[in-house]
C-alpha atoms as a PDB file:
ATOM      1  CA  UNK A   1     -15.657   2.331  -8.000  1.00  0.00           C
ATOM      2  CA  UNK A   2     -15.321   4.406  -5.156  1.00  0.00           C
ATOM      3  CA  UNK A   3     -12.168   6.176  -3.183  1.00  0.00           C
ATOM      4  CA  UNK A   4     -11.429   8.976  -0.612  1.00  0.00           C
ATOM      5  CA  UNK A   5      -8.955  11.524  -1.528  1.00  0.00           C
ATOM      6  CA  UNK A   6      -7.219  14.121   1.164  1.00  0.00           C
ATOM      7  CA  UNK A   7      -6.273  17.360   0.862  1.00  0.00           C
ATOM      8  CA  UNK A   8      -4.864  20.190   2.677  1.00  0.00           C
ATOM      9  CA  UNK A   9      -1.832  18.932   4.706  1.00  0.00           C
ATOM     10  CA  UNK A  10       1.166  21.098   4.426  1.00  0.00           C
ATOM     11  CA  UNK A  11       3.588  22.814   6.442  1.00  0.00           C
ATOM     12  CA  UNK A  12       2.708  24.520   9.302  1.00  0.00           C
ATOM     13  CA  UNK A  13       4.016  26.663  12.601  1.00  0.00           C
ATOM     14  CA  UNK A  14       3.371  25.662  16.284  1.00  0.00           C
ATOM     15  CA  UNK A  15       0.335  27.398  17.195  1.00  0.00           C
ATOM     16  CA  UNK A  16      -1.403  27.217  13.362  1.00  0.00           C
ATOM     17  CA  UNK A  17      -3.859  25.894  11.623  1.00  0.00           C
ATOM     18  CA  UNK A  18      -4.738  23.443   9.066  1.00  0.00           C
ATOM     19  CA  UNK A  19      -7.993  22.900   7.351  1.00  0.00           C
ATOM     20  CA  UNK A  20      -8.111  19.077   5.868  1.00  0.00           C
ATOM     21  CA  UNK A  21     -10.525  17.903   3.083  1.00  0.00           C
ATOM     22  CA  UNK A  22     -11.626  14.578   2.253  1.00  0.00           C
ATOM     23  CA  UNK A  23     -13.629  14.609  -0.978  1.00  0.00           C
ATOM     24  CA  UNK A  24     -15.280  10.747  -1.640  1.00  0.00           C
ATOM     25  CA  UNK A  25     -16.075  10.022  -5.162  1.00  0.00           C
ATOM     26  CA  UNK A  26     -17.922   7.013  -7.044  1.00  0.00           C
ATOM     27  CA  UNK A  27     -21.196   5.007  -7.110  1.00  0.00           C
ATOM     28  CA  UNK A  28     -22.168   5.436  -3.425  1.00  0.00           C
ATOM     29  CA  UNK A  29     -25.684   5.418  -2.087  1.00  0.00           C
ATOM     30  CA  UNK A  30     -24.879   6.212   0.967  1.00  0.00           C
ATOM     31  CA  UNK A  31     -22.364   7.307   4.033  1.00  0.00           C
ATOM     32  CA  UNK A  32     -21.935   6.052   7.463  1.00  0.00           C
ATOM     33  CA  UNK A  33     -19.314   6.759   9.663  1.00  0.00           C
ATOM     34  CA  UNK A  34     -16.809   8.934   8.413  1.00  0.00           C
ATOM     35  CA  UNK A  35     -13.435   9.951  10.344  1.00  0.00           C
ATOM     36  CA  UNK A  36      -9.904  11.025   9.995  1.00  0.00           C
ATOM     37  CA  UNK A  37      -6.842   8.931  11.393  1.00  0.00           C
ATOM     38  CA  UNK A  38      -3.557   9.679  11.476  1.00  0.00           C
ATOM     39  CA  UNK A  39       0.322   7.517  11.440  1.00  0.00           C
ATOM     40  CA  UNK A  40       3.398   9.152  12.865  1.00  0.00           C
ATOM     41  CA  UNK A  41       6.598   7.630  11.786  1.00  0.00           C
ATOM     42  CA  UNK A  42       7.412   4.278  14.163  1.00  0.00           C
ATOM     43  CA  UNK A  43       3.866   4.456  15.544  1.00  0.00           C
ATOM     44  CA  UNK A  44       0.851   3.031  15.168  1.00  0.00           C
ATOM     45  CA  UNK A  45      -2.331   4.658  12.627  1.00  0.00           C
ATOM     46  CA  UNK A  46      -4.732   6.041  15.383  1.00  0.00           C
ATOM     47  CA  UNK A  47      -7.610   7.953  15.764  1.00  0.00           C
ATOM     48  CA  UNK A  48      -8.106  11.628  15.324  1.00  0.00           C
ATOM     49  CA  UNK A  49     -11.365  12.276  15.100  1.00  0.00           C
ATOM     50  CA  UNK A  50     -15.076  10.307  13.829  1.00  0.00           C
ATOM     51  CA  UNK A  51     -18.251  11.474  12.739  1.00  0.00           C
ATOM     52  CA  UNK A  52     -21.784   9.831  12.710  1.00  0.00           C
ATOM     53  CA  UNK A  53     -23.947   9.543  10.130  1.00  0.00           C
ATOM     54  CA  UNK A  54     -26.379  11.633  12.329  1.00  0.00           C
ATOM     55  CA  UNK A  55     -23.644  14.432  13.021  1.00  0.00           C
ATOM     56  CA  UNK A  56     -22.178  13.114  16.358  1.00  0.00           C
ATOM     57  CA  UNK A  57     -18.664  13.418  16.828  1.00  0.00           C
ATOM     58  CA  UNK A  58     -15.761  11.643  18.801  1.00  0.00           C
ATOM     59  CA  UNK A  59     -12.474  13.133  19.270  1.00  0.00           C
ATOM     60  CA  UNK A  60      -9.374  11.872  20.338  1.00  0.00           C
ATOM     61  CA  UNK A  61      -7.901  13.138  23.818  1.00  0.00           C
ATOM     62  CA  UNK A  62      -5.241  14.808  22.027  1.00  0.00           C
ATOM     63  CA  UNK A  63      -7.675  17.028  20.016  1.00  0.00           C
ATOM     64  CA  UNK A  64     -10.035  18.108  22.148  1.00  0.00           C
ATOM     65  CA  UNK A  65      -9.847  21.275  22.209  1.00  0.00           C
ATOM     66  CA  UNK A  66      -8.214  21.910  19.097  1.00  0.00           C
ATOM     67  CA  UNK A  67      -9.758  20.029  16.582  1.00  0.00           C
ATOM     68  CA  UNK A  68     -13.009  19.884  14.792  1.00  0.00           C
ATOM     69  CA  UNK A  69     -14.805  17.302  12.625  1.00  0.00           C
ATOM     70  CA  UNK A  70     -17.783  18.159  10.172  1.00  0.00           C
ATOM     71  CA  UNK A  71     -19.363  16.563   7.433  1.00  0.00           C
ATOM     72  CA  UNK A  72     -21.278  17.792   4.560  1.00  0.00           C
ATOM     73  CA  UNK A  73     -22.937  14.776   2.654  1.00  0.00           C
ATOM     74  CA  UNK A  74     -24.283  16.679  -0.302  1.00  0.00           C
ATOM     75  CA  UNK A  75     -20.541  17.315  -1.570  1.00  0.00           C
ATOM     76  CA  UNK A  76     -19.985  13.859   0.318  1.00  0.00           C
ATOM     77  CA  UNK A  77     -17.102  15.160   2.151  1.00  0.00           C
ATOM     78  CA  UNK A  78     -15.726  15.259   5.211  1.00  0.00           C
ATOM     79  CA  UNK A  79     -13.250  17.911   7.277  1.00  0.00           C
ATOM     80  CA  UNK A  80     -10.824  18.319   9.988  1.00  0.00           C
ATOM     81  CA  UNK A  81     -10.071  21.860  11.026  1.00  0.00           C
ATOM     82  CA  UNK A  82      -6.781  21.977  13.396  1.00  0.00           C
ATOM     83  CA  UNK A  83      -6.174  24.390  15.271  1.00  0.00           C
ATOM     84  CA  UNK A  84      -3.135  25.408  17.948  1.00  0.00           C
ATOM     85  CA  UNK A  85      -1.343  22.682  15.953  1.00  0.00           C
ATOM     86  CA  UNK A  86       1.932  20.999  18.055  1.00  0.00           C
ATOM     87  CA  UNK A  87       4.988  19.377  16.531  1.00  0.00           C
ATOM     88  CA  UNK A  88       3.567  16.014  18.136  1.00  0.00           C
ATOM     89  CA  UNK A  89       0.587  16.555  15.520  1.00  0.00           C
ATOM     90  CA  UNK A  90       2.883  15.363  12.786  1.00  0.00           C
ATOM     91  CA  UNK A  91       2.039  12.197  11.172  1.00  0.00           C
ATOM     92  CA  UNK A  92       0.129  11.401   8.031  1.00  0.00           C
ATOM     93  CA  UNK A  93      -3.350  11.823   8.194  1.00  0.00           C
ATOM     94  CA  UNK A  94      -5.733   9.739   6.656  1.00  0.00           C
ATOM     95  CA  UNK A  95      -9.463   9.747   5.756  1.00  0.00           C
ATOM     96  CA  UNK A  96     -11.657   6.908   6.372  1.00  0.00           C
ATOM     97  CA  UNK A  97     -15.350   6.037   5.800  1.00  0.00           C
ATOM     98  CA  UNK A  98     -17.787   3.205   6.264  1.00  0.00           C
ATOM     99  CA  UNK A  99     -19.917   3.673   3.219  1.00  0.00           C
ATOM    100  CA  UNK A 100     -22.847   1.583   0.914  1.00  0.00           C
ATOM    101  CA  UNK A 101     -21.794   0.987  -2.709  1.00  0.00           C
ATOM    102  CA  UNK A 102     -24.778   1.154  -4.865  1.00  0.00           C
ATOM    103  CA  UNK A 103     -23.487  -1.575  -7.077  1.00  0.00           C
ATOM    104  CA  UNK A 104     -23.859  -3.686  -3.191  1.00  0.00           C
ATOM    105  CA  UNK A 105     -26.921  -2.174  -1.683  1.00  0.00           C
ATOM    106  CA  UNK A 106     -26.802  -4.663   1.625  1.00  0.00           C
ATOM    107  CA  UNK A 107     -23.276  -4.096   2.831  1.00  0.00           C
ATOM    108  CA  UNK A 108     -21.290  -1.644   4.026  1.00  0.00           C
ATOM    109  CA  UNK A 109     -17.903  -1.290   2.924  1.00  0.00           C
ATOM    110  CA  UNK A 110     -14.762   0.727   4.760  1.00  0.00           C
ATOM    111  CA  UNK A 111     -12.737   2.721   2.853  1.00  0.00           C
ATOM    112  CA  UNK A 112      -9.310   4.319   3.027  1.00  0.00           C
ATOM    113  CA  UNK A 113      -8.059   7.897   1.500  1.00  0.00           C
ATOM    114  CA  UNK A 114      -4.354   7.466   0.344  1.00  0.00           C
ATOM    115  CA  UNK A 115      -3.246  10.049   3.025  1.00  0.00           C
ATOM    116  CA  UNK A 116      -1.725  13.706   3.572  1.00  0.00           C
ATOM    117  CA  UNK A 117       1.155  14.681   5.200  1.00  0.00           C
ATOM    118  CA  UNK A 118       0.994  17.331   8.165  1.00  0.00           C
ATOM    119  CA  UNK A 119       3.869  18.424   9.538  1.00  0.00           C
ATOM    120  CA  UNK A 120       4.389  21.310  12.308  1.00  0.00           C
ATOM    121  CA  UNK A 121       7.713  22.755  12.392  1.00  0.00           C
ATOM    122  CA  UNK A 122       9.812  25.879  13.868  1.00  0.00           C
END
């Protein structure tokens, strides 16, 4: 019915930058919360970055600065641009999104994309 796909991970320099895509797709009425989380190896999935439904954003301590979240609900996606990137940025990074099915009108659901690896590297 519905699912979040990533894009955009790669390999990348110290110092570069990384554009990542999350493109939802399937009966959806509408989107909530929508954010990007990321899992190192041996460590915990934590938070990179969220976005409101009304555009405000939170970002992690370790991106401020750096990264950027933005949404664009017509394509019903959602972005991370990374900048200055650091070998401690490596992890998979994962979209997620609080969302209403339109097949369930009263509830919403969370939802997890299946993940894209980043990896900065000399």
């Amino acid at each position: 019915q519905v699912q979040l796909v990533e894009s955009g991970g790669g390999l990348v320099q110290p110092g570069g930058s990384l554009r990542l895509s999350c493109a939802a797709s399937g009966s959806i009425f509408s989107i909530n919360d929508m954010g990007w989380y990321r899992q190192a190896p041996g460590k915990q999935r934590e938070l990179v970055a969220r976005i409101t439904r009304g555009g405000s954003t939170n970002l992690a301590d370790s991106a401020k600065g750096r990264f950027n979240i933005s949404r664009d609900d017509a394509k019903k996606m959602v972005y991370l641009q990374m900048n200055n990137l650091k070998p401690e940025d490596t992890a998979v990074y994962y979209c997620n999104a609080d969302l209403r099915p339109k097949l369930f009108p009263g509830t919403y659901y969370n939802y997890w994309g299946q993940g894209t690896q980043v990896t900065v590297s000399s």
